[in-house]
PDB file of N, CA and C in Angstrom:
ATOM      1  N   UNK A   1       0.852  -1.178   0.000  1.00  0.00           N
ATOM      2  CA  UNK A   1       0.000   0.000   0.000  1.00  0.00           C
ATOM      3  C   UNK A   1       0.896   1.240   0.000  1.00  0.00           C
ATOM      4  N   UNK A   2       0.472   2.052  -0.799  1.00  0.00           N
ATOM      5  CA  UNK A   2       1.529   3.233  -0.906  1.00  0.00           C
ATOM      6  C   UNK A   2       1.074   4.150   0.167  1.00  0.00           C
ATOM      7  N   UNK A   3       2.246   4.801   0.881  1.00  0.00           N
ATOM      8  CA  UNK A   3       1.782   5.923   1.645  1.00  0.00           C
ATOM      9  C   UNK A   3       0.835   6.708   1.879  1.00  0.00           C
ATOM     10  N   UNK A   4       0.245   6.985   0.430  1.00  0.00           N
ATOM     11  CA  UNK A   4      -0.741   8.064   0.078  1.00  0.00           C
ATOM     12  C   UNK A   4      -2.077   7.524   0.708  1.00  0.00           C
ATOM     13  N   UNK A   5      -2.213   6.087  -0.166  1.00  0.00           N
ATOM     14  CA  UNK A   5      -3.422   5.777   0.398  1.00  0.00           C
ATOM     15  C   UNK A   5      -3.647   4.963   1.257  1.00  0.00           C
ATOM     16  N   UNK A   6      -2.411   4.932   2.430  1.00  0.00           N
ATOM     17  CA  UNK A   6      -2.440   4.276   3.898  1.00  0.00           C
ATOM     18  C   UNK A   6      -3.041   5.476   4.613  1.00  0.00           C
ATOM     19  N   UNK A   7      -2.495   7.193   3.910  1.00  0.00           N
ATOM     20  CA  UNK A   7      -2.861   8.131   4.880  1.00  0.00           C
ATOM     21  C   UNK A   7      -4.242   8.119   4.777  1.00  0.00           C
ATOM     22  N   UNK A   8      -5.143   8.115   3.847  1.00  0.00           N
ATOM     23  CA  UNK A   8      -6.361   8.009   3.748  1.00  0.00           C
ATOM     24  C   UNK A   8      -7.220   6.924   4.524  1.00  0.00           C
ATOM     25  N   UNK A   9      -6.749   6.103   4.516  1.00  0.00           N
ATOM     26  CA  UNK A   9      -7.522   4.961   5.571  1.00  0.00           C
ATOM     27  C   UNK A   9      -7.039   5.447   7.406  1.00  0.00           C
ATOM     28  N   UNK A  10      -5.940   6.181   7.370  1.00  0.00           N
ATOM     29  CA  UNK A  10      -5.575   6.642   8.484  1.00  0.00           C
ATOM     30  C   UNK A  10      -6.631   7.747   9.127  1.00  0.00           C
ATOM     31  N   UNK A  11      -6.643   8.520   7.927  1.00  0.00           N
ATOM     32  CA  UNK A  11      -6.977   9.863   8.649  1.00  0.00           C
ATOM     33  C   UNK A  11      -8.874   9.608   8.584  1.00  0.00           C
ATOM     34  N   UNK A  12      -9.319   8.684   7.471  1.00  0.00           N
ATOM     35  CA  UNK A  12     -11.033   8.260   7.713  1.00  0.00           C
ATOM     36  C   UNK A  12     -11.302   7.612   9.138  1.00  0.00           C
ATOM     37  N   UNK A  13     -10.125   6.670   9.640  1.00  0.00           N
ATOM     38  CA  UNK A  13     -10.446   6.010  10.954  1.00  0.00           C
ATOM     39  C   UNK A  13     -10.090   7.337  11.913  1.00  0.00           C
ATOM     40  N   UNK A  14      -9.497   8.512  11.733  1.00  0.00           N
ATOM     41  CA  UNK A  14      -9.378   9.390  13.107  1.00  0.00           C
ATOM     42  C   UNK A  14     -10.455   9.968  12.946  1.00  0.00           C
ATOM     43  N   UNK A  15     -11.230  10.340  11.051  1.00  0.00           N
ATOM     44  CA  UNK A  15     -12.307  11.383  11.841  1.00  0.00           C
ATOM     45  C   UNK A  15     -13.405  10.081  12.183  1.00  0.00           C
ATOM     46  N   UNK A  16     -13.070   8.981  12.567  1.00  0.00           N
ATOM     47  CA  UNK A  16     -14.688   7.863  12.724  1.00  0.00           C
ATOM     48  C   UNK A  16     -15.626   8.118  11.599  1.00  0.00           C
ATOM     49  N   UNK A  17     -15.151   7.688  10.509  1.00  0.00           N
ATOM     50  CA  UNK A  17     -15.804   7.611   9.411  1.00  0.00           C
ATOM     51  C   UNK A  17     -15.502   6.269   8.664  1.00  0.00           C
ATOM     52  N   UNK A  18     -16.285   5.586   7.821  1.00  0.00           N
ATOM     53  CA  UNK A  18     -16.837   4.147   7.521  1.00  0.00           C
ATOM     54  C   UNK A  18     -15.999   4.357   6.148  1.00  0.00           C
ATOM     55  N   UNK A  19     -16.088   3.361   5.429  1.00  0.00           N
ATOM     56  CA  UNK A  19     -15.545   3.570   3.907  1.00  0.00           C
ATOM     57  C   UNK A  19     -17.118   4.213   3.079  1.00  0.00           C
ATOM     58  N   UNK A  20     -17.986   3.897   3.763  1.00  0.00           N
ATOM     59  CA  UNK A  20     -19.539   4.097   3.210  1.00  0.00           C
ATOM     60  C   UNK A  20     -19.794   5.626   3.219  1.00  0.00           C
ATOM     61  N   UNK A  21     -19.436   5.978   4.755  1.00  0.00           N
ATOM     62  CA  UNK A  21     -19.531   7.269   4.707  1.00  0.00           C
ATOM     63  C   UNK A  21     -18.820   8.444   3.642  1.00  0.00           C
ATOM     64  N   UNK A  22     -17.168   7.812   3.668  1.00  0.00           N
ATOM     65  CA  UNK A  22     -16.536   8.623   2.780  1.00  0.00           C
ATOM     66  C   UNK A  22     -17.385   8.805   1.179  1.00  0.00           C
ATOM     67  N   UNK A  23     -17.416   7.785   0.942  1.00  0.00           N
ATOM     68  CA  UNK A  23     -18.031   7.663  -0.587  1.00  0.00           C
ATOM     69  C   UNK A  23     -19.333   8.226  -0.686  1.00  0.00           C
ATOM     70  N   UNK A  24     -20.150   8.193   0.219  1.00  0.00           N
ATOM     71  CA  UNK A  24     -21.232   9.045  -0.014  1.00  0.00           C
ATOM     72  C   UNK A  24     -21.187  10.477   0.282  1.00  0.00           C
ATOM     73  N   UNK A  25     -20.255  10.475   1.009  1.00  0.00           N
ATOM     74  CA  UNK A  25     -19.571  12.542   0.691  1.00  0.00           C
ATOM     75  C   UNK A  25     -19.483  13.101   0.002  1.00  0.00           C
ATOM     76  N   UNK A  26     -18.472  12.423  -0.503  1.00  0.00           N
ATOM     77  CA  UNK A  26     -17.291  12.893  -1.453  1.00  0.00           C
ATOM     78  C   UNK A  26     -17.970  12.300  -2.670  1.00  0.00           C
ATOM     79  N   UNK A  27     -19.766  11.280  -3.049  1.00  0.00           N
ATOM     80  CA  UNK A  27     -20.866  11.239  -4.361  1.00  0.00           C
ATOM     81  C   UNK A  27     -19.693  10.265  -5.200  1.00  0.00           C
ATOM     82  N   UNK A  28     -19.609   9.261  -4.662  1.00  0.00           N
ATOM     83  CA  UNK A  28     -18.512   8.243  -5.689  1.00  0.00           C
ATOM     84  C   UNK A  28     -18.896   7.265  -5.095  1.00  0.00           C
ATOM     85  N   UNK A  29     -18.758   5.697  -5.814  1.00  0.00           N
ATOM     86  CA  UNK A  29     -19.245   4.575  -4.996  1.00  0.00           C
ATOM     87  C   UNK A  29     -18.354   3.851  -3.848  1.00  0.00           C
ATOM     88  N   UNK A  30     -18.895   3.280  -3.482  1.00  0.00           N
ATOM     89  CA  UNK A  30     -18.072   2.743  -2.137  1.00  0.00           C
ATOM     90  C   UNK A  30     -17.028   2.358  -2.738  1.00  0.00           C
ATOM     91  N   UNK A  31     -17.115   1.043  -3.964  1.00  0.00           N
ATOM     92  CA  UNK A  31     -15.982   0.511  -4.387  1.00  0.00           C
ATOM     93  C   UNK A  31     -14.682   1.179  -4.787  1.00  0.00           C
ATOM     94  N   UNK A  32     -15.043   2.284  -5.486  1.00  0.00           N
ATOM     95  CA  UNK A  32     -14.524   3.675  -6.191  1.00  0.00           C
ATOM     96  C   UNK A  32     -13.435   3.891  -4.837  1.00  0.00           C
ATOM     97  N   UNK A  33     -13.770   4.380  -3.827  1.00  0.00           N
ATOM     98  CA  UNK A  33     -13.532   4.547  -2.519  1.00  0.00           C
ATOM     99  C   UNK A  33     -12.286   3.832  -2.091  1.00  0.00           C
ATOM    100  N   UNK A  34     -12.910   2.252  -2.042  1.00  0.00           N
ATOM    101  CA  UNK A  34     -11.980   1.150  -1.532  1.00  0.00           C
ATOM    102  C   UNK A  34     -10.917   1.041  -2.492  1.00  0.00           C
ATOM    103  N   UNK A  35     -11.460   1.478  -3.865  1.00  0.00           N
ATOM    104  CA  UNK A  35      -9.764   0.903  -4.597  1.00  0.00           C
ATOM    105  C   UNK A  35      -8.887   2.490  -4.008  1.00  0.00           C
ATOM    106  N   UNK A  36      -9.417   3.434  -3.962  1.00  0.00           N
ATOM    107  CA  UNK A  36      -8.536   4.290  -3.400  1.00  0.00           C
ATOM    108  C   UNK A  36      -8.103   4.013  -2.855  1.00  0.00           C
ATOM    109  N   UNK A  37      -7.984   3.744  -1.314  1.00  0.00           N
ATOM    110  CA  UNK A  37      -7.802   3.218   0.026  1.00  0.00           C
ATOM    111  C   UNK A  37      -6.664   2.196  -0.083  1.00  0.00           C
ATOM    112  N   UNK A  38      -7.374   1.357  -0.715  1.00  0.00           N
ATOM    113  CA  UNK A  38      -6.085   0.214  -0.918  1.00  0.00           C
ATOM    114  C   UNK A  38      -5.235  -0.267  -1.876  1.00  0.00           C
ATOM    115  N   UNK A  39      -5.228   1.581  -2.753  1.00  0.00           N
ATOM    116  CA  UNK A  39      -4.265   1.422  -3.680  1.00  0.00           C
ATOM    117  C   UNK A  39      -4.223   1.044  -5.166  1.00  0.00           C
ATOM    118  N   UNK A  40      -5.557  -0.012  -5.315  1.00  0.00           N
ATOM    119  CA  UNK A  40      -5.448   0.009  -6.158  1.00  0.00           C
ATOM    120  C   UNK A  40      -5.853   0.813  -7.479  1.00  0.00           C
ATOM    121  N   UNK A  41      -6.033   1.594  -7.450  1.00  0.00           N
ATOM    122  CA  UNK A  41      -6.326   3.202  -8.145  1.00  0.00           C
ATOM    123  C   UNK A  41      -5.661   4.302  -7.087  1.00  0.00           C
ATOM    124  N   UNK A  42      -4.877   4.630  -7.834  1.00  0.00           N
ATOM    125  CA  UNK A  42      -4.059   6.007  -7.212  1.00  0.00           C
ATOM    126  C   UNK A  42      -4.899   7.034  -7.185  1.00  0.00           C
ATOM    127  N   UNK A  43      -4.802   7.879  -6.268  1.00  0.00           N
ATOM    128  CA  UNK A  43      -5.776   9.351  -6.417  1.00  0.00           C
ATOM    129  C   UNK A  43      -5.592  10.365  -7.314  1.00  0.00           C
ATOM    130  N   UNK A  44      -3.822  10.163  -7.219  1.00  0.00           N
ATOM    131  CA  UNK A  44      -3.549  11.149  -8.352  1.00  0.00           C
ATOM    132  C   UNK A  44      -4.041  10.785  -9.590  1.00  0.00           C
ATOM    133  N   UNK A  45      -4.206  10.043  -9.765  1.00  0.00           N
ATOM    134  CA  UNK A  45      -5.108   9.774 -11.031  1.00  0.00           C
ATOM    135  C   UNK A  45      -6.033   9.602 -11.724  1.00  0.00           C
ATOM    136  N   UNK A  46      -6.921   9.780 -10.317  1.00  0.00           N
ATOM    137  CA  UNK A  46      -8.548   9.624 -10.368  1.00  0.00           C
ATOM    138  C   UNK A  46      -8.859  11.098 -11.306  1.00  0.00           C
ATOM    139  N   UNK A  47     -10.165  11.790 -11.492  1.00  0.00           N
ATOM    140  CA  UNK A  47     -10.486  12.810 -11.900  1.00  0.00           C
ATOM    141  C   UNK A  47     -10.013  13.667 -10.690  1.00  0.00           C
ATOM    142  N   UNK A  48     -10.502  14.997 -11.135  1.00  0.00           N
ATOM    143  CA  UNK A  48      -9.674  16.018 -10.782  1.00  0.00           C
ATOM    144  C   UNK A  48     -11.292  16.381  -9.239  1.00  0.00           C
ATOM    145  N   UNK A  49     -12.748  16.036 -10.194  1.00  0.00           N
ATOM    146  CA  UNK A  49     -13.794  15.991  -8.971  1.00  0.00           C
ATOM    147  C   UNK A  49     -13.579  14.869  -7.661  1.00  0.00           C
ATOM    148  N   UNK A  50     -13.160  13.508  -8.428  1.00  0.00           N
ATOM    149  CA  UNK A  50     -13.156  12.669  -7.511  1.00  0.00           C
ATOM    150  C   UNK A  50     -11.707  12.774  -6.545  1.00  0.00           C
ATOM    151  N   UNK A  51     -11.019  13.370  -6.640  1.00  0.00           N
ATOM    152  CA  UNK A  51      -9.908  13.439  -6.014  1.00  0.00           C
ATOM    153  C   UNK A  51     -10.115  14.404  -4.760  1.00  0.00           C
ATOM    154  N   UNK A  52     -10.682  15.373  -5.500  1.00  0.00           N
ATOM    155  CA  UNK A  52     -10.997  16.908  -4.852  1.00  0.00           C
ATOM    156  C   UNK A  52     -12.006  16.435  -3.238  1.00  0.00           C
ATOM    157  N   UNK A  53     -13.086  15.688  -3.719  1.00  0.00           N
ATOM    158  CA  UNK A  53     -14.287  15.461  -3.431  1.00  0.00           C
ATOM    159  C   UNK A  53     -13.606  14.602  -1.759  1.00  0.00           C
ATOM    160  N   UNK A  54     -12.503  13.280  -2.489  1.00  0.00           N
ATOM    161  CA  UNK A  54     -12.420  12.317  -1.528  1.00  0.00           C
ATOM    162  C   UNK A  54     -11.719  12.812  -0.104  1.00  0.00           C
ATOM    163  N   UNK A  55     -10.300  14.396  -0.919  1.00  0.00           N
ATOM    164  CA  UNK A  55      -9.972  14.852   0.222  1.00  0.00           C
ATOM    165  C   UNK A  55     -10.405  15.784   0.857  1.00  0.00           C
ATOM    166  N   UNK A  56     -11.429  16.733   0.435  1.00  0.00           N
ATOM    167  CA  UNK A  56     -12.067  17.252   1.341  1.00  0.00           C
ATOM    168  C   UNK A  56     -13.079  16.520   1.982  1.00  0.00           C
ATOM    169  N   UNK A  57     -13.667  15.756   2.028  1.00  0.00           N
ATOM    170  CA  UNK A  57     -14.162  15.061   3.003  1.00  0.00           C
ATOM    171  C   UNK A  57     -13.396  14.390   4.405  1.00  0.00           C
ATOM    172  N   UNK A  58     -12.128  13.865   3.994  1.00  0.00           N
ATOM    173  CA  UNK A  58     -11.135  13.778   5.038  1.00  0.00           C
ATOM    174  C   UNK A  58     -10.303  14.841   5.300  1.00  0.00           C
ATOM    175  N   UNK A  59     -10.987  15.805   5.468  1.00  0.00           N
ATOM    176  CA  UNK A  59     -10.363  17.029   5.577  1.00  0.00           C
ATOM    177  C   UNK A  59      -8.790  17.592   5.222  1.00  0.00           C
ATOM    178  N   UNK A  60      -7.978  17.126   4.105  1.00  0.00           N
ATOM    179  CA  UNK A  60      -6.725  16.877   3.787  1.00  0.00           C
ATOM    180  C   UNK A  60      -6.613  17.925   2.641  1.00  0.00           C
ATOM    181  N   UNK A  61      -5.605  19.156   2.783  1.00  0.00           N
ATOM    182  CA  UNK A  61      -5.447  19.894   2.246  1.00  0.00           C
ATOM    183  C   UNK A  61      -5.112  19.070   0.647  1.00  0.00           C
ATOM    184  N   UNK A  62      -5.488  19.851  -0.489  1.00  0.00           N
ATOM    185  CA  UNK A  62      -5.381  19.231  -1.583  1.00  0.00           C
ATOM    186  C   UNK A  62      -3.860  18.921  -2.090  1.00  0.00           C
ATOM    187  N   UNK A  63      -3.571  20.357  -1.700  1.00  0.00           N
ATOM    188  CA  UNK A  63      -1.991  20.745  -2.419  1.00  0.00           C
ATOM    189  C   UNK A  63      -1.253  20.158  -1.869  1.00  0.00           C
ATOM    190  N   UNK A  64      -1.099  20.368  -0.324  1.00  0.00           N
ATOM    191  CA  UNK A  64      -0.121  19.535   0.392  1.00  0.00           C
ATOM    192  C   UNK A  64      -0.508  18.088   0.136  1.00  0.00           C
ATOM    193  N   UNK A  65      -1.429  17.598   0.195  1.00  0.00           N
ATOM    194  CA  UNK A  65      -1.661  16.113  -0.061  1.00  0.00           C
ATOM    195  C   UNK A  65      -0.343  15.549  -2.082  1.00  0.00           C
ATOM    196  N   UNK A  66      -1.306  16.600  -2.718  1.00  0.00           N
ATOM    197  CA  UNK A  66      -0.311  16.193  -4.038  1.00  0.00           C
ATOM    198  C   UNK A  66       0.800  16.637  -3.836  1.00  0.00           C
ATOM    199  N   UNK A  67       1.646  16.970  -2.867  1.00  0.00           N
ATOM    200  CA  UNK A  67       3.157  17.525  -2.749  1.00  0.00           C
ATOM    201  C   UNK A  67       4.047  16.661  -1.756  1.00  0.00           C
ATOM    202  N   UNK A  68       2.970  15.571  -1.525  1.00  0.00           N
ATOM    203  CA  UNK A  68       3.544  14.691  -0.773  1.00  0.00           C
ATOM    204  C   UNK A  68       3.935  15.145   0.700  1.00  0.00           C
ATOM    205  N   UNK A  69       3.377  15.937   0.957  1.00  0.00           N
ATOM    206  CA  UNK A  69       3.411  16.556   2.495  1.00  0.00           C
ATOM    207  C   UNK A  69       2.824  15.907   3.334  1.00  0.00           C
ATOM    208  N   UNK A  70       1.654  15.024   3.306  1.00  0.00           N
ATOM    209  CA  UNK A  70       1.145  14.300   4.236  1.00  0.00           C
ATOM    210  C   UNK A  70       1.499  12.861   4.501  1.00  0.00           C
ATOM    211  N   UNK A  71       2.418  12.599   5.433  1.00  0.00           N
ATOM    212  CA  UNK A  71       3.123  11.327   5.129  1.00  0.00           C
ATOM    213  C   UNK A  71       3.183  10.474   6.711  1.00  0.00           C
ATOM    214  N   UNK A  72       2.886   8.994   6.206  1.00  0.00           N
ATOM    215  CA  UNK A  72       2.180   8.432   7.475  1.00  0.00           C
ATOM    216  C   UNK A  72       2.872   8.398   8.534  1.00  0.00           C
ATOM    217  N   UNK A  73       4.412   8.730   8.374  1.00  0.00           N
ATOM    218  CA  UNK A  73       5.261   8.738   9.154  1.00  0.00           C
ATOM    219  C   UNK A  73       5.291   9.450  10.413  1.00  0.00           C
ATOM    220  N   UNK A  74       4.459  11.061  10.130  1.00  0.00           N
ATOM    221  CA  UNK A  74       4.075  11.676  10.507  1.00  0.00           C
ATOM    222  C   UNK A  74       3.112  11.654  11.911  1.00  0.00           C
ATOM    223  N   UNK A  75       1.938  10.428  11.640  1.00  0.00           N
ATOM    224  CA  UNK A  75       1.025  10.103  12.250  1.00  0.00           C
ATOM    225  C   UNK A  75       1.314   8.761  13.183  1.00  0.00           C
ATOM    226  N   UNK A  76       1.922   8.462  12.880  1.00  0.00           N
ATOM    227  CA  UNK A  76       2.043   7.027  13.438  1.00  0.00           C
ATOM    228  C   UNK A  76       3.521   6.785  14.370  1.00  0.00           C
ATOM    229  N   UNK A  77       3.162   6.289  15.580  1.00  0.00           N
ATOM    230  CA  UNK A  77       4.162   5.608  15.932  1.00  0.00           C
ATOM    231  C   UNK A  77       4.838   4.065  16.525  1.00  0.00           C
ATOM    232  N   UNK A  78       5.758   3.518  16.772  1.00  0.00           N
ATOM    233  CA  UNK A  78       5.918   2.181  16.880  1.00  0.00           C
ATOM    234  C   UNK A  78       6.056   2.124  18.395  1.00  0.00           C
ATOM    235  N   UNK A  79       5.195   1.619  19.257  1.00  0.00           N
ATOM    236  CA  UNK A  79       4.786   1.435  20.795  1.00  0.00           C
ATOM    237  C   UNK A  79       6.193   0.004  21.260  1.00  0.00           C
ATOM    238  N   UNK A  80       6.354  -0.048  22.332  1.00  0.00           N
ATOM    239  CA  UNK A  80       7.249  -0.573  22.989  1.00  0.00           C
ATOM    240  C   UNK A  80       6.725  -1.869  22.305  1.00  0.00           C
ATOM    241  N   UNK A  81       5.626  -2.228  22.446  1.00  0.00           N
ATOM    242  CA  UNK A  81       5.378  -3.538  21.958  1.00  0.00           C
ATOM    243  C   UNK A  81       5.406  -4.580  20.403  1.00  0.00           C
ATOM    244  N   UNK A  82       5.981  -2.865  19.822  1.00  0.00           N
ATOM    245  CA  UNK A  82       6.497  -3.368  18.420  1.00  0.00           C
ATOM    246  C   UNK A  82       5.354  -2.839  17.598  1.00  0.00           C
ATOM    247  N   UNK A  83       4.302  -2.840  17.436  1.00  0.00           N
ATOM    248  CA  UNK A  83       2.861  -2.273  17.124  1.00  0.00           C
ATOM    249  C   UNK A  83       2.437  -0.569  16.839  1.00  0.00           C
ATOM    250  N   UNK A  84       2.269  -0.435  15.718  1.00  0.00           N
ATOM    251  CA  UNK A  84       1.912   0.834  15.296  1.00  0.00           C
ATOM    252  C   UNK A  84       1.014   1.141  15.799  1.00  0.00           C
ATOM    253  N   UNK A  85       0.861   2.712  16.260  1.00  0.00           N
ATOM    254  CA  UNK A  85      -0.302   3.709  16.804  1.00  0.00           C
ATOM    255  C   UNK A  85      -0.293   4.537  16.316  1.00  0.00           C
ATOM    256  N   UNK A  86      -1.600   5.142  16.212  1.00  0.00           N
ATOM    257  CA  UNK A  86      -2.251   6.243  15.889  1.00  0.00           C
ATOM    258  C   UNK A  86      -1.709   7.426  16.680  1.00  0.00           C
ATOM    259  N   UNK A  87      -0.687   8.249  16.516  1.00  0.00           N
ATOM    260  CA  UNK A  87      -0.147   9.459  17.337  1.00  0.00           C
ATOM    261  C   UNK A  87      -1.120  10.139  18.023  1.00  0.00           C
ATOM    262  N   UNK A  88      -2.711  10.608  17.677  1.00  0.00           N
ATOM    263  CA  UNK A  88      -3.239  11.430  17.623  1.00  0.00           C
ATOM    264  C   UNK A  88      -4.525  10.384  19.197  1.00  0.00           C
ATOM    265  N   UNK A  89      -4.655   9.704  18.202  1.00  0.00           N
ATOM    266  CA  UNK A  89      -5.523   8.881  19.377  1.00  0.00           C
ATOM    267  C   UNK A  89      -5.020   7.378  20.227  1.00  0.00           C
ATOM    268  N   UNK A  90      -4.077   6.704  19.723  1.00  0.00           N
ATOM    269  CA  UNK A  90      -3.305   6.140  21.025  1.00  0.00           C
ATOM    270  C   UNK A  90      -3.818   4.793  20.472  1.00  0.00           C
ATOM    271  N   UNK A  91      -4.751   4.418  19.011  1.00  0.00           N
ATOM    272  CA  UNK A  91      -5.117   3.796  18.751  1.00  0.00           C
ATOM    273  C   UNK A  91      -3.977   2.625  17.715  1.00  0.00           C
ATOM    274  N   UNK A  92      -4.109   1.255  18.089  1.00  0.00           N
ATOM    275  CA  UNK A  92      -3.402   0.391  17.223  1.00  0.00           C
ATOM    276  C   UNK A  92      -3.487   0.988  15.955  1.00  0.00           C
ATOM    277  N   UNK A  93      -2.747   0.356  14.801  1.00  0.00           N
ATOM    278  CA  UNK A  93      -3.117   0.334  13.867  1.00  0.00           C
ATOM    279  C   UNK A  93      -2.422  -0.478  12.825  1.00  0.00           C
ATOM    280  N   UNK A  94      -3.523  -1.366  12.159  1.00  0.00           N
ATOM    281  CA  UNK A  94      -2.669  -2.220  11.364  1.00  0.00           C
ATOM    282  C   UNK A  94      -1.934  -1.896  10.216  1.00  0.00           C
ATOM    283  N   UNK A  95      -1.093  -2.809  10.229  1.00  0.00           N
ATOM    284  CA  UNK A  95       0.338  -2.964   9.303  1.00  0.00           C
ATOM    285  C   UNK A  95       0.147  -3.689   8.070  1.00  0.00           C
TER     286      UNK A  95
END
């Protein structure tokens, strides 16, 4: 999974939002959604609405998002127990 769209599954689970929810935001289908998410359709390459649409709904600046500024590295850290967390909420998160 590329960075980009690990941050997206990152930042939908901080605001508590569903994959259902996103897609009905941001008027694209769920599936549409999930290949985002997990890569398999890049965002940068989606249309210029559906791109727009998916990150303002996860509230993710556009520009910085395409400038590679938002990077999971950022968000996440590795807990004594070896196990990634959510910086922000203290929450696991899978690998």
């Amino acid at each position: 999974m590329r960075n980009e769209n690990m941050y997206l599954k990152i930042r939908r689970n901080q605001l508590g939002l569903t994959q259902q929810e996103v897609a009905n935001r941001a008027e694209i289908l769920l599936q549409e959604y999930q290949r985002l998410e997990t890569g398999t359709r890049d965002i940068r390459r989606a249309s210029f609405q559906t791109g727009y649409n998916v990150l303002r709904v996860l509230q993710i600046d556009v520009d910085k998002f395409m400038n590679g500024e938002y990077m999971v590295k950022e968000v996440l850290y590795r807990g004594f127990d070896g196990r990634l967390y959510h910086i922000g909420t203290g929450e696991p998160v899978e690998e």
